[in-house]
PDB file of N, CA and C in Angstrom:
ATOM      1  N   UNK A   1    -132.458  79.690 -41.764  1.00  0.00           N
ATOM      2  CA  UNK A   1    -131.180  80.284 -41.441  1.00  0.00           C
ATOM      3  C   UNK A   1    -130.063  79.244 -41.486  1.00  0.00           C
ATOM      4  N   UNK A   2    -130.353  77.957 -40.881  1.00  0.00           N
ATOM      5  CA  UNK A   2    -129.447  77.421 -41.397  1.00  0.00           C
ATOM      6  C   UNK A   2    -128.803  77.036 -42.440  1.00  0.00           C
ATOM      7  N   UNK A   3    -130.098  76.665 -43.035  1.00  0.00           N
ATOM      8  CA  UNK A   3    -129.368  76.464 -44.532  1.00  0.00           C
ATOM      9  C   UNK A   3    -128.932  77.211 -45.454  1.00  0.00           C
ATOM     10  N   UNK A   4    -128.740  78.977 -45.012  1.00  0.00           N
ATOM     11  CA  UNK A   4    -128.274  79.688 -45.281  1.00  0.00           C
ATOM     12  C   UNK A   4    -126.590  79.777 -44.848  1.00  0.00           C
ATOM     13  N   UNK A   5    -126.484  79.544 -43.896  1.00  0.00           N
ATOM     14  CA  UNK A   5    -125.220  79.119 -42.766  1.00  0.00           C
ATOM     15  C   UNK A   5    -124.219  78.198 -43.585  1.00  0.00           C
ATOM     16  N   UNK A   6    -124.932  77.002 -44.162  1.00  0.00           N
ATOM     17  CA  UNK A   6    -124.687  75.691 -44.946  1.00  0.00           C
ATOM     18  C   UNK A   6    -123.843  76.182 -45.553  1.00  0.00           C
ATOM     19  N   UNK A   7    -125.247  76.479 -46.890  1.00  0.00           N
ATOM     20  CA  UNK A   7    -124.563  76.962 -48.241  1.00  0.00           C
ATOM     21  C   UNK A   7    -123.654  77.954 -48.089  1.00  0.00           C
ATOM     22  N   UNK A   8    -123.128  79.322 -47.385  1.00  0.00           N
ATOM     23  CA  UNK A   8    -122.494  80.270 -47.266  1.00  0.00           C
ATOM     24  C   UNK A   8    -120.721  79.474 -47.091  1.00  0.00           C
ATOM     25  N   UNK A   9    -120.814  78.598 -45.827  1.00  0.00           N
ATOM     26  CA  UNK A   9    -119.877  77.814 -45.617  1.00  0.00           C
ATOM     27  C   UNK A   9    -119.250  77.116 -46.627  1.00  0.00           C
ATOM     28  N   UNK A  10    -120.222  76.447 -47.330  1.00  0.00           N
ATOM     29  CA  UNK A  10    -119.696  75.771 -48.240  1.00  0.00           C
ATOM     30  C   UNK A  10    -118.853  76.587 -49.380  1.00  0.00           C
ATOM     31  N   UNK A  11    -119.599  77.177 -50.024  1.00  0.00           N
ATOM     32  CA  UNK A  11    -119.188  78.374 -50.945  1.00  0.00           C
ATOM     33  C   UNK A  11    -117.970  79.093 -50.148  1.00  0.00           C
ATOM     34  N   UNK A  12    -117.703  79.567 -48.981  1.00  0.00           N
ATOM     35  CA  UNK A  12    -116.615  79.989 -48.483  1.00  0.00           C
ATOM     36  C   UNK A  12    -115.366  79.157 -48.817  1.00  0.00           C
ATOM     37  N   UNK A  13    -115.738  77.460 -48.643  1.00  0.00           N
ATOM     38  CA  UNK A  13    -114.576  76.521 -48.534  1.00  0.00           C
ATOM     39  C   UNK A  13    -113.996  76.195 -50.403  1.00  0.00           C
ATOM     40  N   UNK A  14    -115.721  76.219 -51.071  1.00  0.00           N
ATOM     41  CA  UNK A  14    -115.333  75.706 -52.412  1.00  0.00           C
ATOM     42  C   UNK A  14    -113.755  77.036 -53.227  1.00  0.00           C
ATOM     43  N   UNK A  15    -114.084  78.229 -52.511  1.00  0.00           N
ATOM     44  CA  UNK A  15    -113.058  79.092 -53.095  1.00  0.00           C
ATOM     45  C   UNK A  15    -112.425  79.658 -52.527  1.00  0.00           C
ATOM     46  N   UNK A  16    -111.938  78.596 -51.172  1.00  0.00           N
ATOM     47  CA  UNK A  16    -110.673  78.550 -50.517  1.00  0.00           C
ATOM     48  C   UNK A  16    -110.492  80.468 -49.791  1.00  0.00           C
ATOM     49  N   UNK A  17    -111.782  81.025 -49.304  1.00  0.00           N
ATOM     50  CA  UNK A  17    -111.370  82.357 -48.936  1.00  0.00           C
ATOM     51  C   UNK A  17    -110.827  81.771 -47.164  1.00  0.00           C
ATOM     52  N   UNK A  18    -110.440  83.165 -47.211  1.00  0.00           N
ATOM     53  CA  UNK A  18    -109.590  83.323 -45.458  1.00  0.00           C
ATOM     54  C   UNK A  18    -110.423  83.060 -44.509  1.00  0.00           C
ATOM     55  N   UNK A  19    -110.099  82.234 -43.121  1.00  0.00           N
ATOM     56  CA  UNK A  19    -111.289  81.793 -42.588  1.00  0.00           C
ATOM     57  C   UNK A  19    -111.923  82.642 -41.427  1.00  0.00           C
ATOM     58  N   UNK A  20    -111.297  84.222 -41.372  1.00  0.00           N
ATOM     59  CA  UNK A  20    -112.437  85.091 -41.236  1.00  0.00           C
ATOM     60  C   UNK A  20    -113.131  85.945 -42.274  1.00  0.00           C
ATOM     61  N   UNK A  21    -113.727  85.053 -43.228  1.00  0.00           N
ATOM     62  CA  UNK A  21    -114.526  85.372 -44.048  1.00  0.00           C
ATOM     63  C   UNK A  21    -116.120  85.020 -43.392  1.00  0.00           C
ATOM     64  N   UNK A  22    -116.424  83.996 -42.886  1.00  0.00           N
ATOM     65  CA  UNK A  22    -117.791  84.116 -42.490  1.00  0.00           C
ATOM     66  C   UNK A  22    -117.899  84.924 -41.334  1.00  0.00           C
ATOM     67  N   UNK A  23    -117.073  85.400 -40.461  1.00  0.00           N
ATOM     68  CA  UNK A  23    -117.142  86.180 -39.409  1.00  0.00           C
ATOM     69  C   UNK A  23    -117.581  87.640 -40.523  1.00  0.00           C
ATOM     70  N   UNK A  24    -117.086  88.021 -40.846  1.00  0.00           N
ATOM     71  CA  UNK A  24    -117.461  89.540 -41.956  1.00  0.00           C
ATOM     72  C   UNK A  24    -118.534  89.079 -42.327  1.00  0.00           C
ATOM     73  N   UNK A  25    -119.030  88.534 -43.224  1.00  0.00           N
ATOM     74  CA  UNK A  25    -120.192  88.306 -43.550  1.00  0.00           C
ATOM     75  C   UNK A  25    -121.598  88.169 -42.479  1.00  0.00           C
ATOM     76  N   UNK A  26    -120.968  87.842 -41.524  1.00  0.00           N
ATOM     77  CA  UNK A  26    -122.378  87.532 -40.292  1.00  0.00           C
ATOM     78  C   UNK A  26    -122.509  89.137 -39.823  1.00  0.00           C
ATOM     79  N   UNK A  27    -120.947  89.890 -39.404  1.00  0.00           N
ATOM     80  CA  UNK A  27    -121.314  91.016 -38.969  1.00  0.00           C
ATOM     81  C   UNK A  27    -121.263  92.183 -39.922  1.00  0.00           C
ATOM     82  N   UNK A  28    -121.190  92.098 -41.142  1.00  0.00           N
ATOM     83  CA  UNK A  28    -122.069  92.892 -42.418  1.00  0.00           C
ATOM     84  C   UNK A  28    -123.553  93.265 -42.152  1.00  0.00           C
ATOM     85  N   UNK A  29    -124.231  92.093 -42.061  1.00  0.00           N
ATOM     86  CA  UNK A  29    -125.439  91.495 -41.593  1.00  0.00           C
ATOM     87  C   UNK A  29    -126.469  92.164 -43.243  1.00  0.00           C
ATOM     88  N   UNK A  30    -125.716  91.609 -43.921  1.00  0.00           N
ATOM     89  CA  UNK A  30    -126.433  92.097 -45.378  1.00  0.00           C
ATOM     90  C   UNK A  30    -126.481  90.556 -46.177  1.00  0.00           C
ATOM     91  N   UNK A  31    -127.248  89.714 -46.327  1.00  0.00           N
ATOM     92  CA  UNK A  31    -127.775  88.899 -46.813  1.00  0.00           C
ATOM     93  C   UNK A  31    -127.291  88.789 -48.060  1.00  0.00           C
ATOM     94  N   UNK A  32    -126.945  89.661 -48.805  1.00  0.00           N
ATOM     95  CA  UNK A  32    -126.569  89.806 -49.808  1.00  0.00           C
ATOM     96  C   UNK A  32    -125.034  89.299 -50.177  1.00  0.00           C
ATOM     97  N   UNK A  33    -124.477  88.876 -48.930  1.00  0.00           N
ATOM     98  CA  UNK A  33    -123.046  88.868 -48.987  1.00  0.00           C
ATOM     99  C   UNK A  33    -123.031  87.558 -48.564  1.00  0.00           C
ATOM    100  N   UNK A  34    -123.971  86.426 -48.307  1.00  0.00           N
ATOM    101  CA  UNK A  34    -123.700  85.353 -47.713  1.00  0.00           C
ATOM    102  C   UNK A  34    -124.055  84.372 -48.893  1.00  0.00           C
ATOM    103  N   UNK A  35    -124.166  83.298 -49.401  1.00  0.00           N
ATOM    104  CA  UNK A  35    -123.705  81.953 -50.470  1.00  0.00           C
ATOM    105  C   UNK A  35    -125.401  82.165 -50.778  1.00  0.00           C
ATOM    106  N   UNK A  36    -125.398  80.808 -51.044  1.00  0.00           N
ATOM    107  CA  UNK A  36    -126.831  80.217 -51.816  1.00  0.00           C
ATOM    108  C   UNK A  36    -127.434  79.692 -50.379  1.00  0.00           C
ATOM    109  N   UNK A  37    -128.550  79.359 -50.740  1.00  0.00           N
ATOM    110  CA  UNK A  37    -129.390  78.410 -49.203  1.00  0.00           C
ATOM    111  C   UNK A  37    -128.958  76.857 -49.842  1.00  0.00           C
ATOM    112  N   UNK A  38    -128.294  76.611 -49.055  1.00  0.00           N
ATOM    113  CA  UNK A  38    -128.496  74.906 -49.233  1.00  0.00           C
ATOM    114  C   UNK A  38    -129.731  73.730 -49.309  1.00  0.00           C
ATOM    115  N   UNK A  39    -130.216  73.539 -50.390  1.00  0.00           N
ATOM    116  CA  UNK A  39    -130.939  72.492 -50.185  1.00  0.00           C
ATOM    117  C   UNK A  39    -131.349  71.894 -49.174  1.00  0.00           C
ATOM    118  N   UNK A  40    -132.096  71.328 -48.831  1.00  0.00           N
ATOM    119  CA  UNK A  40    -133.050  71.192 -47.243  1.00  0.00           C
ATOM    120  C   UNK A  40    -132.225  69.143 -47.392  1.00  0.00           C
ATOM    121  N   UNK A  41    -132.258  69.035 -48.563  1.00  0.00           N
ATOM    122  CA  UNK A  41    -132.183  67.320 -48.344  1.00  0.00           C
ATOM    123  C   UNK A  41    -130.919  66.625 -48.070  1.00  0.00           C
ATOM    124  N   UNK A  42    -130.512  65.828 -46.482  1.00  0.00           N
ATOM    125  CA  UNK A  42    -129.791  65.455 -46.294  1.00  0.00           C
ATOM    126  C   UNK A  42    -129.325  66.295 -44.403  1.00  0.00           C
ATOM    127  N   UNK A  43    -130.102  67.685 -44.782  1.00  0.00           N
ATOM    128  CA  UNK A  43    -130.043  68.181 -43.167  1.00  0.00           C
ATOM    129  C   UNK A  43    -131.012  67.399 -42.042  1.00  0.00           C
ATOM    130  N   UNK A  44    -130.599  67.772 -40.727  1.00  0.00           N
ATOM    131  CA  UNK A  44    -131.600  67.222 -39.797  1.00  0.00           C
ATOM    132  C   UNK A  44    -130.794  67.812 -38.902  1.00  0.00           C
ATOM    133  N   UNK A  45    -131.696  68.028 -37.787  1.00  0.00           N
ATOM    134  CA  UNK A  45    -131.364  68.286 -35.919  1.00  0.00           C
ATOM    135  C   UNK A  45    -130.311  67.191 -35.465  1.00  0.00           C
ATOM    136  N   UNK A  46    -129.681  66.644 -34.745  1.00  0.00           N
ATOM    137  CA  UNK A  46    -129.066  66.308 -34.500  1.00  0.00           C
ATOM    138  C   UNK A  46    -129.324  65.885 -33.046  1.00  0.00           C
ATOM    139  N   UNK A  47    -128.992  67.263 -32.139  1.00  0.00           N
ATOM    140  CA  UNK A  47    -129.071  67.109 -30.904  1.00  0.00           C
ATOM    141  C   UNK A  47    -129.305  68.731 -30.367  1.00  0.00           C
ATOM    142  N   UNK A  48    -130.105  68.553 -29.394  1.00  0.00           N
ATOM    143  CA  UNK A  48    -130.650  69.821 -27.968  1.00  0.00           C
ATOM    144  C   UNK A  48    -129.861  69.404 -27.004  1.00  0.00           C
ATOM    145  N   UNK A  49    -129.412  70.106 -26.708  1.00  0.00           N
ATOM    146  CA  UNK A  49    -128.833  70.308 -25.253  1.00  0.00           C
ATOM    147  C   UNK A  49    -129.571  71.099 -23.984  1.00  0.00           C
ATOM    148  N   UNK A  50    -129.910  70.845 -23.480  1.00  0.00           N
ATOM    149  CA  UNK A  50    -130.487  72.068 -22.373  1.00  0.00           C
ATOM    150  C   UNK A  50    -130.365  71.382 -20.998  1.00  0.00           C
ATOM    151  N   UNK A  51    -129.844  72.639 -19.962  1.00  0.00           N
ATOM    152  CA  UNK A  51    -129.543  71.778 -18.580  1.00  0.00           C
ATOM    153  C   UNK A  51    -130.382  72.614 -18.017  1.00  0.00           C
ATOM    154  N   UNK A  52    -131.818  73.165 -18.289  1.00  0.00           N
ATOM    155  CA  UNK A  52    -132.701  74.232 -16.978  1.00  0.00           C
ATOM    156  C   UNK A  52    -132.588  74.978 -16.971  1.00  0.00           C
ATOM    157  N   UNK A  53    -131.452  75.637 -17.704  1.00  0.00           N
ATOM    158  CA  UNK A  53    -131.485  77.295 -16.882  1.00  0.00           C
ATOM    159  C   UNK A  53    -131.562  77.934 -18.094  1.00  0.00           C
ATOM    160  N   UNK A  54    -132.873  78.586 -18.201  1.00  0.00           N
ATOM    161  CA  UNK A  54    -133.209  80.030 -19.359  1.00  0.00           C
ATOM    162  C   UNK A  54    -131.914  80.848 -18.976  1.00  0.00           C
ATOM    163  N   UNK A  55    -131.164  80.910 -20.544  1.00  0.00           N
ATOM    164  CA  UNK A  55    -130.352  82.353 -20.094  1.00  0.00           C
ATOM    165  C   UNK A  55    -130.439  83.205 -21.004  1.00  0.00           C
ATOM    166  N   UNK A  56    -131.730  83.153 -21.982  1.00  0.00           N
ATOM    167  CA  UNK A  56    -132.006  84.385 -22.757  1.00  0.00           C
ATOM    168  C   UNK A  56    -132.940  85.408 -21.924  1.00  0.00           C
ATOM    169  N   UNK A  57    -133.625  85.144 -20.747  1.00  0.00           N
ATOM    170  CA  UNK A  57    -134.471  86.034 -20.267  1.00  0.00           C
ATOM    171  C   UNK A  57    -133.423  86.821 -19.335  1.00  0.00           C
TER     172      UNK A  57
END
């Protein structure tokens, strides 16, 4: 998913669309409307954050 996220972004910026363009596209929720997957090489995690408290349950 992310690197779906990536590439979509990118492709959003390379042709300069309006920048609620990825907002439409996420809540489309049609796959079909989002960029290329970005290549895996050059991504990585970064950082987790978590302070204890589950707040998906």
């Amino acid at each position: 998913m992310v690197r779906t996220l990536t590439g979509t972004l990118i492709n959003l910026d390379k042709n300069n669309k309006p920048l609620d363009s990825m907002e439409k596209i996420l809540e489309s929720k049609d796959r079909t409307k989002a960029g290329v997957t970005a290549p895996p090489s050059g991504l990585f995690l970064y950082d987790i954050k978590f302070d204890g408290i589950r707040r998906h349950i």
